[in-house]
C-alpha atoms as a PDB file:
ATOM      1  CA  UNK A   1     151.228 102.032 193.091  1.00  0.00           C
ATOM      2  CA  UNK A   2     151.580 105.210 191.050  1.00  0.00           C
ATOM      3  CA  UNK A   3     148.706 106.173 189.434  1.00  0.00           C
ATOM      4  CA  UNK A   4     148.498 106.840 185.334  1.00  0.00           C
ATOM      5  CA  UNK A   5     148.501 111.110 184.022  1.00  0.00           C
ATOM      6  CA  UNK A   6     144.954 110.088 182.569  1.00  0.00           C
ATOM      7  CA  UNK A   7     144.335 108.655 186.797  1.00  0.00           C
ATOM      8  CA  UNK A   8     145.319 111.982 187.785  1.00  0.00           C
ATOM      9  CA  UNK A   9     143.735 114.246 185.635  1.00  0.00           C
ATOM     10  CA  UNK A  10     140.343 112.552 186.073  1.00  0.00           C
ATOM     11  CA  UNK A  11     140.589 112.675 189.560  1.00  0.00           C
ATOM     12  CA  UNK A  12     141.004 116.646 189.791  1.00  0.00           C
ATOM     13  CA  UNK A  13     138.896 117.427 187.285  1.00  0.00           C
ATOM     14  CA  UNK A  14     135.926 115.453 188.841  1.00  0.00           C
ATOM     15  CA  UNK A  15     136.782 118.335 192.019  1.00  0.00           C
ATOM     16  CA  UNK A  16     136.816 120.849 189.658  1.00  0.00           C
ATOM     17  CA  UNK A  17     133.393 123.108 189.011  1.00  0.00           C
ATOM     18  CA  UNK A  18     131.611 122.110 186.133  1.00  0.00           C
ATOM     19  CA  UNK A  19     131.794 125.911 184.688  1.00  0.00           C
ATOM     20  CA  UNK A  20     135.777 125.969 184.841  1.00  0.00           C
ATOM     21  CA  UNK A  21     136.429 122.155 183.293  1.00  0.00           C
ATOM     22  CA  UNK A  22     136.672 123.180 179.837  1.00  0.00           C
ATOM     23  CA  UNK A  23     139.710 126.184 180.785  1.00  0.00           C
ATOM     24  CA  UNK A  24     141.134 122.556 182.686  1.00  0.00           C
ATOM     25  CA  UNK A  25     140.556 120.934 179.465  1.00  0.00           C
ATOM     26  CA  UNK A  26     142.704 122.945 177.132  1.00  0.00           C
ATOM     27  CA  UNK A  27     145.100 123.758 179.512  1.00  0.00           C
ATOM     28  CA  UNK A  28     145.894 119.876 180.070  1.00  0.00           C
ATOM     29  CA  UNK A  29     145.736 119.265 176.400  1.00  0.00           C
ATOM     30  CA  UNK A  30     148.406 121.877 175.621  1.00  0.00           C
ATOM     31  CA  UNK A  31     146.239 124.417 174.201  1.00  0.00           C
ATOM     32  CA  UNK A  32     147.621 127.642 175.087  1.00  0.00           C
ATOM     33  CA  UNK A  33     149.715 128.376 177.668  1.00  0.00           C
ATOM     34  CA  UNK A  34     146.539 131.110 178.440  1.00  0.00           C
ATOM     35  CA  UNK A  35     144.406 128.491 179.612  1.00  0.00           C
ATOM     36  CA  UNK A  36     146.877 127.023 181.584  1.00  0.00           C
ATOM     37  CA  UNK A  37     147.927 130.149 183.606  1.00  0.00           C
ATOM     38  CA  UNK A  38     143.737 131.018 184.173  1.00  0.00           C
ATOM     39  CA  UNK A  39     143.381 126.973 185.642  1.00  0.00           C
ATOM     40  CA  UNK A  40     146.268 127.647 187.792  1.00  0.00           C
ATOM     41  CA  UNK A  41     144.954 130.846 189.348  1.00  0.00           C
ATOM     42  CA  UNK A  42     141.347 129.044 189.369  1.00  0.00           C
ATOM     43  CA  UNK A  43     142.755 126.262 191.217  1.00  0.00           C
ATOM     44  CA  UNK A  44     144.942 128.359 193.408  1.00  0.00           C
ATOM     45  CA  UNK A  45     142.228 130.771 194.736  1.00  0.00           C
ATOM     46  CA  UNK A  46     139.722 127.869 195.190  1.00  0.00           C
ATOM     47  CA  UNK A  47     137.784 128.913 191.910  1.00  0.00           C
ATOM     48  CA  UNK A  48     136.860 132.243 193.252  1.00  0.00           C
ATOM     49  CA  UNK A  49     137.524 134.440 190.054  1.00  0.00           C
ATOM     50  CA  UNK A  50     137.222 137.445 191.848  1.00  0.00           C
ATOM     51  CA  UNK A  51     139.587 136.518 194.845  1.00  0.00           C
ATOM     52  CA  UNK A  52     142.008 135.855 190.949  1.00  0.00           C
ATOM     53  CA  UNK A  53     141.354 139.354 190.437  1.00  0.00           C
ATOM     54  CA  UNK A  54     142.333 140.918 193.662  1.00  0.00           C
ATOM     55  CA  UNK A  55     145.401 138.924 194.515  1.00  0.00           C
ATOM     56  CA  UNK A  56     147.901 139.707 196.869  1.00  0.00           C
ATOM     57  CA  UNK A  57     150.716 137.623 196.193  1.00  0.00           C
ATOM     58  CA  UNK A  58     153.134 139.791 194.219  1.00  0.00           C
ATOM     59  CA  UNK A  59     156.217 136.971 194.289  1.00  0.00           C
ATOM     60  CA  UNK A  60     153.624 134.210 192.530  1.00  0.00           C
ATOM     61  CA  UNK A  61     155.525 133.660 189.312  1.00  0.00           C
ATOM     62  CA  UNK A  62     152.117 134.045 187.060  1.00  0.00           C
ATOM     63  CA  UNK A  63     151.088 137.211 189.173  1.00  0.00           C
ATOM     64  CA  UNK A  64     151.616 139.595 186.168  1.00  0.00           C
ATOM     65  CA  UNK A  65     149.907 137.445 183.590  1.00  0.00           C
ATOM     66  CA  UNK A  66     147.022 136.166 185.862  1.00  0.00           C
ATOM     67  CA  UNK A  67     143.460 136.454 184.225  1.00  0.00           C
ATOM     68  CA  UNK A  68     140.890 138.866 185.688  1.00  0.00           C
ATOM     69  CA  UNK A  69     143.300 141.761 186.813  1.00  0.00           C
ATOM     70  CA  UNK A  70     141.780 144.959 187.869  1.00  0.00           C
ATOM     71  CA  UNK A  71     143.396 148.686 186.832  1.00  0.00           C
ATOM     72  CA  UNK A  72     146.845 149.890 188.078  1.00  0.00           C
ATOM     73  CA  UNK A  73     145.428 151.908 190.542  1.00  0.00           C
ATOM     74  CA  UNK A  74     143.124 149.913 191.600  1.00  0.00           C
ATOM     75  CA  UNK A  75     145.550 147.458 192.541  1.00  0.00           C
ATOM     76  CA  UNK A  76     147.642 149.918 194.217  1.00  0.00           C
ATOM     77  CA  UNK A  77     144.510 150.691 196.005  1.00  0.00           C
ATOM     78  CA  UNK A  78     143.752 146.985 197.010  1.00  0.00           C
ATOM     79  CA  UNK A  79     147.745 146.162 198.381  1.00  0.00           C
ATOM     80  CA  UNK A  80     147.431 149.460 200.576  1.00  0.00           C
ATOM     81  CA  UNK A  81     144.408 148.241 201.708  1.00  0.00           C
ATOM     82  CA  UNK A  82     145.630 144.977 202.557  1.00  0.00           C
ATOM     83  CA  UNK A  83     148.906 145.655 203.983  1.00  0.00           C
ATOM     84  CA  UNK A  84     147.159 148.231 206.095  1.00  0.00           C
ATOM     85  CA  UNK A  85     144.761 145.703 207.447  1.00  0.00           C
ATOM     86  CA  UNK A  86     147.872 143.452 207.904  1.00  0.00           C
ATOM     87  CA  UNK A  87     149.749 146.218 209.763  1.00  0.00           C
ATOM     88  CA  UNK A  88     146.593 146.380 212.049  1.00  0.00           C
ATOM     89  CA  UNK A  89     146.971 142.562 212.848  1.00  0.00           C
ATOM     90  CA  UNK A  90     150.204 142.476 213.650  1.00  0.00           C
ATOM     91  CA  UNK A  91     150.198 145.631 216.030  1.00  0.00           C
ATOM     92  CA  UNK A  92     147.083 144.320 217.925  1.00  0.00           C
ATOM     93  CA  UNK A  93     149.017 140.999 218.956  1.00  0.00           C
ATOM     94  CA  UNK A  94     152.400 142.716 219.945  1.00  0.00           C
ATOM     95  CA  UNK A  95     149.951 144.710 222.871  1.00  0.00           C
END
């Protein structure tokens, strides 16, 4: 049976924390397409605003407008980081 929008919407926003409902809130009531991008990334990053703030994934279509986003350069700094640690990864399991 397919459950109702109001079914669905109660159901994720009872796994949603407490200090993030009201961002849910607007965004599901069409009140700004700002509130909707921030729940997205919330939801996306498990509600870790700072893992919002340093992400990696430069083809996500809301990357450039996500909430929380550090300087240029210290994004550039972040990705080198990251890809470097990738790099590591990678060269460890081809020995």
């Amino acid at each position: 049976m397919m459950r109702t929008r109001e079914e669905q919407i109660a159901e994720r926003r009872a796994q949603i924390p407490r200090k993030y409902r009201a961002i849910y809130d607007r965004a599901i009531k069409g009140k700004g397409l700002r509130a909707a991008v921030d729940a997205q990334c919330l939801e996306c990053v498990c509600y870790k605003s700072d893992e919002v703030r340093n992400c990696t994934d430069l083809a996500c279509p809301l990357w450039a407008v996500r909430p929380y986003r550090i300087s240029r350069s210290s994004q550039t700094e972040a990705f080198s980081s990251v890809e470097s640690q990738k790099s590591g990864r990678g060269a460890l399991q081809h020995e």
